[in-house]
N, C-alpha and C. Protein backbone atom coordinates (compact mmCIF):
# COMPACT_ATOMS: atom_id res chain seq x y z
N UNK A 1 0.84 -1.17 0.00
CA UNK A 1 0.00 0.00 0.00
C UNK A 1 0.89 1.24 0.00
N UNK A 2 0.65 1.93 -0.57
CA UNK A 2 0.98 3.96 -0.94
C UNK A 2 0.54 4.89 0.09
N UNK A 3 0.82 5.59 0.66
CA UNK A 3 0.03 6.48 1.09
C UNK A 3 1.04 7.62 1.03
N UNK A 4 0.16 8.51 0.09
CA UNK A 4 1.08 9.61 -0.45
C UNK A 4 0.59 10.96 1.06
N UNK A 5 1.44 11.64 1.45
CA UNK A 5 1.12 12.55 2.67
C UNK A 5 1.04 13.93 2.19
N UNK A 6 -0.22 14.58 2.63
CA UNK A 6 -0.64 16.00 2.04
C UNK A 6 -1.28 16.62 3.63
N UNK A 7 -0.34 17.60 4.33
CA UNK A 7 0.79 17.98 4.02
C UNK A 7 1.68 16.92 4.10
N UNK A 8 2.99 16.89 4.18
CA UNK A 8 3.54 16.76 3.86
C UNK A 8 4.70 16.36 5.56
N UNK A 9 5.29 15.36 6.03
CA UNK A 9 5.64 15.23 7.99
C UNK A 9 7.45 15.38 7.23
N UNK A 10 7.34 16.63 7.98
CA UNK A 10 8.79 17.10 8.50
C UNK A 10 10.03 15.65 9.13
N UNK A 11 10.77 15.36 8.64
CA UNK A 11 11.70 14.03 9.43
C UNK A 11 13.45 14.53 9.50
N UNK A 12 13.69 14.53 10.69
CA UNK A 12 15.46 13.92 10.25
C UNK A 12 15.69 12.66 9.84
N UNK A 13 16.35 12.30 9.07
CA UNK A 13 17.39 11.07 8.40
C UNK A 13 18.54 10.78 8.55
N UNK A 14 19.40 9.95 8.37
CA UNK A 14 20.94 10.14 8.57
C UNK A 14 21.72 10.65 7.97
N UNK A 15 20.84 11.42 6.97
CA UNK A 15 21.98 11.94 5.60
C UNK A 15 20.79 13.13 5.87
N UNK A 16 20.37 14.30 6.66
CA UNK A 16 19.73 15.61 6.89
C UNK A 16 18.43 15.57 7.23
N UNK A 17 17.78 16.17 7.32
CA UNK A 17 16.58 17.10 7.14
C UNK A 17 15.52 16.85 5.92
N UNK A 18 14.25 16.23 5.59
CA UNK A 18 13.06 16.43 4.62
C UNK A 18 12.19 16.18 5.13
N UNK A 19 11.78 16.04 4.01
CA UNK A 19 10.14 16.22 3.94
C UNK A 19 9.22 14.51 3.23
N UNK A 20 8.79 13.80 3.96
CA UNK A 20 8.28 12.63 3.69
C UNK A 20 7.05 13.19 2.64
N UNK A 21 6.98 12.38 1.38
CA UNK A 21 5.76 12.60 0.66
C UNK A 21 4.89 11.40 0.56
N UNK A 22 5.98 10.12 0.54
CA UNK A 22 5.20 9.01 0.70
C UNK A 22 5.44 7.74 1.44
N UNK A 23 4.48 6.90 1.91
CA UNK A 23 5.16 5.96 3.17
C UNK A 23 4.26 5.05 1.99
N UNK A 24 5.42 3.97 2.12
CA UNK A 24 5.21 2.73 1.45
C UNK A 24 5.05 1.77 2.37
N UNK A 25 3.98 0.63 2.00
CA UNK A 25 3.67 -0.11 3.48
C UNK A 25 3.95 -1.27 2.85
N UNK A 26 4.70 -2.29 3.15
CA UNK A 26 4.98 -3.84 2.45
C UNK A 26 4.76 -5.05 3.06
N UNK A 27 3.68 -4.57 4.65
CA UNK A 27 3.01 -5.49 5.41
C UNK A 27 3.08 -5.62 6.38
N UNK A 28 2.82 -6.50 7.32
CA UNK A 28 3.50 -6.71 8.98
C UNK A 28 5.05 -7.24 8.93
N UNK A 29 5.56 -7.99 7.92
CA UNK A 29 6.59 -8.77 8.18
C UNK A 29 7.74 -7.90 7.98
N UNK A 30 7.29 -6.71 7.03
CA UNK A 30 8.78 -5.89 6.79
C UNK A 30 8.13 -4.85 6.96
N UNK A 31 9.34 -3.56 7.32
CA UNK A 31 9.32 -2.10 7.49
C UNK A 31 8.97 -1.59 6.93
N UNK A 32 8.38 -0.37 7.02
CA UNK A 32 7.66 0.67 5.92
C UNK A 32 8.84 1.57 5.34
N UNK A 33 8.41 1.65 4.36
CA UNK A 33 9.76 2.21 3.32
C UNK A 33 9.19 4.34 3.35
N UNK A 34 10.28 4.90 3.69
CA UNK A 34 9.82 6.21 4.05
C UNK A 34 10.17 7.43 2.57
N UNK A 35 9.23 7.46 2.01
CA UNK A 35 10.18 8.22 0.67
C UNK A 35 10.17 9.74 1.01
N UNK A 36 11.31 10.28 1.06
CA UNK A 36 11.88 11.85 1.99
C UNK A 36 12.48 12.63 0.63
N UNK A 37 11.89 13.72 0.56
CA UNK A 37 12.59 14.46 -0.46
C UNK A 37 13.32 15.47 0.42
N UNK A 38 14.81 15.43 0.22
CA UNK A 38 15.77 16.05 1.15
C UNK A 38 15.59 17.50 0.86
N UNK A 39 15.83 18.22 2.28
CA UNK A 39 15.46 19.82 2.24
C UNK A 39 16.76 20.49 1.30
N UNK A 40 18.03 19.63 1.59
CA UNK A 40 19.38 20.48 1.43
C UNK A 40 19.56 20.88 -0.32
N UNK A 41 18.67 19.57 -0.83
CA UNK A 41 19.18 20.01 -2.41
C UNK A 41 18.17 19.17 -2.92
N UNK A 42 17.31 18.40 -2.44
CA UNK A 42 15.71 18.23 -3.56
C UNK A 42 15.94 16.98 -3.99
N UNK A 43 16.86 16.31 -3.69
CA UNK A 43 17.09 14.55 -3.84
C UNK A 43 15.82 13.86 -2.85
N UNK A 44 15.36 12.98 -4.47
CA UNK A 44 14.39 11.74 -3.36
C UNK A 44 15.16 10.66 -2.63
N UNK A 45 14.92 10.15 -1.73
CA UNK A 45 15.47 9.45 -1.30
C UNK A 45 14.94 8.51 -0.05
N UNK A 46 14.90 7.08 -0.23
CA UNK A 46 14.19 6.11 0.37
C UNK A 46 15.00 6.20 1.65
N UNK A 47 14.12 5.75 2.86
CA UNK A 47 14.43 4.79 4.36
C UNK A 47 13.77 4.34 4.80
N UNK A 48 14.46 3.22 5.45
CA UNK A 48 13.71 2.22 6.38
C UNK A 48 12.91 2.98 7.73
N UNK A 49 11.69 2.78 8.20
CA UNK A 49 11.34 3.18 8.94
C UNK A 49 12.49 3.56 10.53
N UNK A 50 13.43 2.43 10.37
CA UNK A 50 14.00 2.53 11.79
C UNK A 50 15.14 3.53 12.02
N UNK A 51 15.16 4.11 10.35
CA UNK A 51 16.46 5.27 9.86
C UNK A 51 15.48 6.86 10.38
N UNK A 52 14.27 7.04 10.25
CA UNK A 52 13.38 8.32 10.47
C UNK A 52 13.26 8.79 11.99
N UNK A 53 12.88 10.30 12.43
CA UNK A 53 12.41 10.81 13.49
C UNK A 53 11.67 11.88 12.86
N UNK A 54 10.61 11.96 13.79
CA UNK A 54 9.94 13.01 13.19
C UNK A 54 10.18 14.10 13.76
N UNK A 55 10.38 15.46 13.13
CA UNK A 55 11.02 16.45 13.97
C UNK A 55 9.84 16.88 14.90
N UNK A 56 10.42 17.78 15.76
CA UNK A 56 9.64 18.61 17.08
C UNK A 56 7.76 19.22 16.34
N UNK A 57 6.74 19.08 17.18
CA UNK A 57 5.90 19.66 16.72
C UNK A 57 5.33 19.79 18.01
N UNK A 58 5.48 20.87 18.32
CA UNK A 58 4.79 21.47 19.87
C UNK A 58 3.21 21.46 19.72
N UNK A 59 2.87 22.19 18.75
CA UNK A 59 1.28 21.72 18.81
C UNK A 59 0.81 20.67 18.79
N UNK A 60 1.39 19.40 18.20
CA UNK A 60 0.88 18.26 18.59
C UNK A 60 1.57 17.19 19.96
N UNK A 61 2.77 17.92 20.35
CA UNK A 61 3.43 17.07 21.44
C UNK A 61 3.85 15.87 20.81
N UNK A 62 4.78 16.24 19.70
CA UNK A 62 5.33 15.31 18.78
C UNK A 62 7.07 15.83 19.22
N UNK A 63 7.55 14.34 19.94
CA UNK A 63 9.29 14.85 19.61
C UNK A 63 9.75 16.27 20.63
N UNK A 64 9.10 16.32 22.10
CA UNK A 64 9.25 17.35 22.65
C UNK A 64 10.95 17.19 23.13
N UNK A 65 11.42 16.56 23.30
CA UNK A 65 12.14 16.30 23.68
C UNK A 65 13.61 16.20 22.82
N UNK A 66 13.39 16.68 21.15
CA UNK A 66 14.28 17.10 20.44
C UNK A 66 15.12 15.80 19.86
N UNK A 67 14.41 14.46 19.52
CA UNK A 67 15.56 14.01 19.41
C UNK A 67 15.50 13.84 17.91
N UNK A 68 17.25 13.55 17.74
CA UNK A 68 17.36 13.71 16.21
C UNK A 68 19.08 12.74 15.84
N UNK A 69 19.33 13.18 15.00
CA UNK A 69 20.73 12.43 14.49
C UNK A 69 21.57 13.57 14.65
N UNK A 70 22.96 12.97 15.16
CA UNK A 70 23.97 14.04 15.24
C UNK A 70 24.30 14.11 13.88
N UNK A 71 23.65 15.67 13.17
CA UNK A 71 24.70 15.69 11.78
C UNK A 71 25.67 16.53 12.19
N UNK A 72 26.73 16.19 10.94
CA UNK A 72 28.00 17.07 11.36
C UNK A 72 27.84 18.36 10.55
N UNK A 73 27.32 19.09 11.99
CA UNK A 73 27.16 20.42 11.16
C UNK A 73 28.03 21.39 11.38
N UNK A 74 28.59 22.56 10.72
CA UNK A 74 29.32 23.05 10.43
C UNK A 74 28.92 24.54 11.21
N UNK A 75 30.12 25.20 12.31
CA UNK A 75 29.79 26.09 13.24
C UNK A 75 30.32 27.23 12.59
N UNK A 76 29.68 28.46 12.24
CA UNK A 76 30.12 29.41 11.89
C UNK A 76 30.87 30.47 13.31
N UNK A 77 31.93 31.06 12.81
CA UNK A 77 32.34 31.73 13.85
C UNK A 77 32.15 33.03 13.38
């Protein structure tokens, strides 16, 4: 099963920051496949459900607690 998402759930990944458009479902026995179009430069790009977090959403008390993947981000001085 497809289920294309309108809007559209905010996620970190291990490779940045997107935007999920569609969750692919392939049953009880295997993981849902997460299709993320990356914020940094517009690449689609598949993950396994156990690779996703959904970022912070205070109005719904989603992720209060900030968690995410350490990217190596780059500190401006």
């Amino acid at each position: 099963m497809i289920l294309q998402l309108s809007p559209t759930i905010l996620v970190d990944t291990p490779i940045g920051r997107g935007h999920t458009i569609f969750i692919i479902d392939y049953g009880m026995h295997q993981n849902s496949c997460w299709v993320v179009t990356m914020e940094k430069n517009g690449i689609v790009k598949h993950f396994d459900s156990n690779d996703i977090i959904v970022c912070t959403n205070f109005t719904f008390h989603i992720n209060e607690e900030k968690n995410c993947f350490n990217h190596n981000l780059e500190i401006k001085k």
